[in-house]
N, C-alpha and C. Protein backbone atom coordinates (compact mmCIF):
# COMPACT_ATOMS: atom_id res chain seq x y z
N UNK A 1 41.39 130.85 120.48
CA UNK A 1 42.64 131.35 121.01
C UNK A 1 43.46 130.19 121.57
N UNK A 2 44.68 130.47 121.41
CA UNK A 2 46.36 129.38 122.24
C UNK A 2 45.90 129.57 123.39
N UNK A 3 45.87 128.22 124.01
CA UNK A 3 45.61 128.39 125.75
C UNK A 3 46.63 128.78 126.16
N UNK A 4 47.41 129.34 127.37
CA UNK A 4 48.44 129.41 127.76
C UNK A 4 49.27 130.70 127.27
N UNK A 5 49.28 131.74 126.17
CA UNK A 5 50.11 132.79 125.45
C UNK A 5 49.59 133.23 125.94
N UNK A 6 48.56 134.21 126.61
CA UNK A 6 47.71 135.32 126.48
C UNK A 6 48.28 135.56 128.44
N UNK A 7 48.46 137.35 128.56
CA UNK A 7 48.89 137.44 129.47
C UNK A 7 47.39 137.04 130.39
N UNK A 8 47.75 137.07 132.18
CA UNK A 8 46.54 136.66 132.83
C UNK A 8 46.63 137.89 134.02
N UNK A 9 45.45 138.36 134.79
CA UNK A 9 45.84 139.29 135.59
C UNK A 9 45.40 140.97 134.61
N UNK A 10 44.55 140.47 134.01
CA UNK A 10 44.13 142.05 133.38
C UNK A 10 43.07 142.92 134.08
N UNK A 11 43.49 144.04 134.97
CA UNK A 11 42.94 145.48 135.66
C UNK A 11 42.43 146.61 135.11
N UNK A 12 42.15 147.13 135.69
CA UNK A 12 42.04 148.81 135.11
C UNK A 12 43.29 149.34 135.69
N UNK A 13 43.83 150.21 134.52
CA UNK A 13 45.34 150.84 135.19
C UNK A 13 44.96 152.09 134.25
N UNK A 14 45.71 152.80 135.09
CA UNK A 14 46.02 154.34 134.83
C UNK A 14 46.98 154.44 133.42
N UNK A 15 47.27 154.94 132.57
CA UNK A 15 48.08 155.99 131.52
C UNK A 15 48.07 157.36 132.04
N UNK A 16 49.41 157.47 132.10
CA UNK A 16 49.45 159.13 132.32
C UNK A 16 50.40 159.82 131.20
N UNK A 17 49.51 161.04 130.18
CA UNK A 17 50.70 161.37 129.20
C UNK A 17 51.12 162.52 130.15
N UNK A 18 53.26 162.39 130.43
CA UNK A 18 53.38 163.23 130.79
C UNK A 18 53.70 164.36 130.31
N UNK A 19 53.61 164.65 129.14
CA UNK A 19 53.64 166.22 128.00
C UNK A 19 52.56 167.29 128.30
N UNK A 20 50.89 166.39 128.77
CA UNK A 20 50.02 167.03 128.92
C UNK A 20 49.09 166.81 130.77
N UNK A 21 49.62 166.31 131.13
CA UNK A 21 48.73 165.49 132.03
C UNK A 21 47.82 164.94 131.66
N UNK A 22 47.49 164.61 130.66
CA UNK A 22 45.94 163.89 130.39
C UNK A 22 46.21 162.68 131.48
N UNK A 23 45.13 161.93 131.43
CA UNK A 23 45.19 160.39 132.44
C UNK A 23 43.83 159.93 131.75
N UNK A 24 43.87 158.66 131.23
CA UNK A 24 42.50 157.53 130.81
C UNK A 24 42.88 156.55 131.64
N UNK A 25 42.02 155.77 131.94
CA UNK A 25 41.74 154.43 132.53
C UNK A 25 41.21 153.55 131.39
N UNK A 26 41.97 152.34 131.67
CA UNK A 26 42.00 151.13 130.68
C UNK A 26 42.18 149.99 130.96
N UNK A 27 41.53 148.88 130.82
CA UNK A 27 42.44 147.44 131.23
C UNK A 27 43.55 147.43 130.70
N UNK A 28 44.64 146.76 131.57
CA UNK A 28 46.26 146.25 131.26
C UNK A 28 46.75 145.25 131.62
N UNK A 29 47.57 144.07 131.59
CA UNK A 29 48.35 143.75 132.38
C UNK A 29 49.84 144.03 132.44
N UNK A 30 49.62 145.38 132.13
CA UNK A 30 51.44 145.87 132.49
C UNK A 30 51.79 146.14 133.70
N UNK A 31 52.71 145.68 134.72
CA UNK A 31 53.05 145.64 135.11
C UNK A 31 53.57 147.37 136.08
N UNK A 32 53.20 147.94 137.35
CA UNK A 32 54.09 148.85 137.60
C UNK A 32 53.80 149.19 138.65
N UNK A 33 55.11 150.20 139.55
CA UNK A 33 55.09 149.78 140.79
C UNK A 33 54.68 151.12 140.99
N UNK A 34 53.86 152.46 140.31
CA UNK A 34 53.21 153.42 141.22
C UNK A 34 52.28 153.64 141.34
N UNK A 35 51.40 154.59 141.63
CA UNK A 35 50.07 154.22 141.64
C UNK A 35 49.53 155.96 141.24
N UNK A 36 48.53 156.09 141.58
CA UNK A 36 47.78 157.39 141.09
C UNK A 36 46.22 157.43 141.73
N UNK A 37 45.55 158.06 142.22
CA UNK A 37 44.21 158.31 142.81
C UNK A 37 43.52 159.40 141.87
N UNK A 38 42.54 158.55 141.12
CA UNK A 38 41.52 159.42 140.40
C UNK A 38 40.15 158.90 140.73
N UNK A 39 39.21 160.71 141.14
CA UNK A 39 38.27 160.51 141.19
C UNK A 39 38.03 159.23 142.55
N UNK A 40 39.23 159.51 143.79
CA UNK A 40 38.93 158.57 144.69
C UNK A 40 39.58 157.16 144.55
N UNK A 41 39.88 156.94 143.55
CA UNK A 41 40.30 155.33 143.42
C UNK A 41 41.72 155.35 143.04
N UNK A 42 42.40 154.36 143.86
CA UNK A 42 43.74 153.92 143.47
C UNK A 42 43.79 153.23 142.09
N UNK A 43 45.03 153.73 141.26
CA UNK A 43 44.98 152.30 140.27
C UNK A 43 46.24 152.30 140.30
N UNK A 44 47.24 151.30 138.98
CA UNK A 44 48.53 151.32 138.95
C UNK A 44 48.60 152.70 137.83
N UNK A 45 50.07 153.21 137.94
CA UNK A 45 50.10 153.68 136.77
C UNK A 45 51.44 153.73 136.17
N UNK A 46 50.61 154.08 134.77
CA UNK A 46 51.79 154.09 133.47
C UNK A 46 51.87 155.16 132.90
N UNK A 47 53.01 155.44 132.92
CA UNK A 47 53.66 156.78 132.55
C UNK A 47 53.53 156.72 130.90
N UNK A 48 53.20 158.07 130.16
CA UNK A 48 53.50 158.17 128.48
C UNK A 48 54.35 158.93 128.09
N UNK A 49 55.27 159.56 127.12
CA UNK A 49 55.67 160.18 126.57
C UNK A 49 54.71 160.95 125.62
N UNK A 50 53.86 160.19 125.06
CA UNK A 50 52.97 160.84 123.77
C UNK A 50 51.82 159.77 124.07
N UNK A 51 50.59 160.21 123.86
CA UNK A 51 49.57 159.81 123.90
C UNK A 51 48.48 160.41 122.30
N UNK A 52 47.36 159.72 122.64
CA UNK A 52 46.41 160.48 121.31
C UNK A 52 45.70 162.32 121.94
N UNK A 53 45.98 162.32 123.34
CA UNK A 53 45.89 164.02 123.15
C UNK A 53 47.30 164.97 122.87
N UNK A 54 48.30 164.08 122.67
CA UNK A 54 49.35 165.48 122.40
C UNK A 54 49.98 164.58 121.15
N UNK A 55 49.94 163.39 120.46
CA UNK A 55 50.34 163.33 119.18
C UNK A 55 50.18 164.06 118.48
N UNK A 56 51.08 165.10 117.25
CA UNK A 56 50.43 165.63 116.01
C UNK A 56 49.56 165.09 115.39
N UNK A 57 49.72 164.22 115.27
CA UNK A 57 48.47 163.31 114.00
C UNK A 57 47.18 163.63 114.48
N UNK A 58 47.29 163.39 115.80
CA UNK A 58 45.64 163.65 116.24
C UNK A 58 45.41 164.99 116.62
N UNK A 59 46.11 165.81 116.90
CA UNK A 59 45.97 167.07 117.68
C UNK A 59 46.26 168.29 116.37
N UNK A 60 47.05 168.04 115.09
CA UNK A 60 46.49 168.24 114.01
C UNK A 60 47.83 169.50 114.11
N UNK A 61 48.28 169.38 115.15
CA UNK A 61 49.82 170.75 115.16
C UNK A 61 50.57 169.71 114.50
N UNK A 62 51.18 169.52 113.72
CA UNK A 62 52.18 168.79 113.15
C UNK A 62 53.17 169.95 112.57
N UNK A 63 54.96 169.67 113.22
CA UNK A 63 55.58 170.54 113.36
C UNK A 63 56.04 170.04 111.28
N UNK A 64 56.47 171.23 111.67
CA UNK A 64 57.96 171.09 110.14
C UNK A 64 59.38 171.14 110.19
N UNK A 65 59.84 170.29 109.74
CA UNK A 65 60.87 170.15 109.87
C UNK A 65 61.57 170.42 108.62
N UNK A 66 62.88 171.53 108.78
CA UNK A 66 63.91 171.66 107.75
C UNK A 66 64.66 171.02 107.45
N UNK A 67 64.14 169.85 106.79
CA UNK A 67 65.25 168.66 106.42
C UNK A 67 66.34 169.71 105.14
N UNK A 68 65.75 170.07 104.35
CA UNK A 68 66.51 170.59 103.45
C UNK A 68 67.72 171.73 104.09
N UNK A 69 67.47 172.23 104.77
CA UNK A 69 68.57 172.97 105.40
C UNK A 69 69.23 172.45 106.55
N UNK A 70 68.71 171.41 107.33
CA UNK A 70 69.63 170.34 107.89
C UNK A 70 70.91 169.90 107.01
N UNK A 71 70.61 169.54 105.59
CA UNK A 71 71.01 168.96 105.09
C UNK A 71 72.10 169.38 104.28
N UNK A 72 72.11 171.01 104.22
CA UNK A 72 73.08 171.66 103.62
C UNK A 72 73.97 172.35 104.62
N UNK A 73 73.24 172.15 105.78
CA UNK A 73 74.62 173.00 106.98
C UNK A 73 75.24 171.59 107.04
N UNK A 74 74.50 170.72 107.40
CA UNK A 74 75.75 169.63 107.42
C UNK A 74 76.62 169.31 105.86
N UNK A 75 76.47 169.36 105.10
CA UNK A 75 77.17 169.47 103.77
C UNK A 75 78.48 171.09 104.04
N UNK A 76 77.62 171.51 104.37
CA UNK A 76 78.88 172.83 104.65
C UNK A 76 80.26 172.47 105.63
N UNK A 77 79.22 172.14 106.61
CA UNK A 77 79.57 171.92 107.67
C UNK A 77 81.27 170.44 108.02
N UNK A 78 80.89 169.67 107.14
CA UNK A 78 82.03 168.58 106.53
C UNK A 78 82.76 168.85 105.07
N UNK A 79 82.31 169.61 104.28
CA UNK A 79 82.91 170.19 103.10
C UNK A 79 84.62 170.64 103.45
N UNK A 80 84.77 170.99 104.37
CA UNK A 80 86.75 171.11 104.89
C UNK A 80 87.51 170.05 105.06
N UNK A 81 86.62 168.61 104.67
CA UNK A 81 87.19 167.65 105.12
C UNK A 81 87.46 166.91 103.40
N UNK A 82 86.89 167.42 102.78
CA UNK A 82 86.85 166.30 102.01
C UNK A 82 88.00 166.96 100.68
N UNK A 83 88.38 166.03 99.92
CA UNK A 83 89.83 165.98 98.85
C UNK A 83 89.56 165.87 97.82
């Protein structure tokens, strides 16, 4: 390894997905200024949007999406405009 690139200061920090509450503990050195008490112990924590318990891919609900009828209301939908 490059001496010198690699961040320094790596902890155990909190992830929190907030869609589900899940919370894992992990080494990080990201950076953040709140904290969280699990199981007794302070750590830092990091907020998620999506994690591997509420991704579709992993959780296996994968929505559908009507691209094809997206695609014709908006065609309708600008069709008054065009010459």
């Amino acid at each position: 390894m490059k001496k010198g690139i690699h961040p320094e200061g790596y902890r155990l920090v909190a992830f929190k997905d907030m869609s589900n509450d899940d919370v894992f503990i992990t080494k990080s050195a990201a950076e953040s200024k709140e904290t969280i008490d699990v199981d007794g112990v302070e750590y830092p924590l990091i907020k998620l949007e999506i994690s591997r318990t509420s991704h579709p891919f992993y959780t296996g609900k994968a929505k559908l999406v009507d691209t094809a009828g997206r695609i014709d209301k908006f065609k309708n939908k600008y069709a008054k405009f065009k010459k």
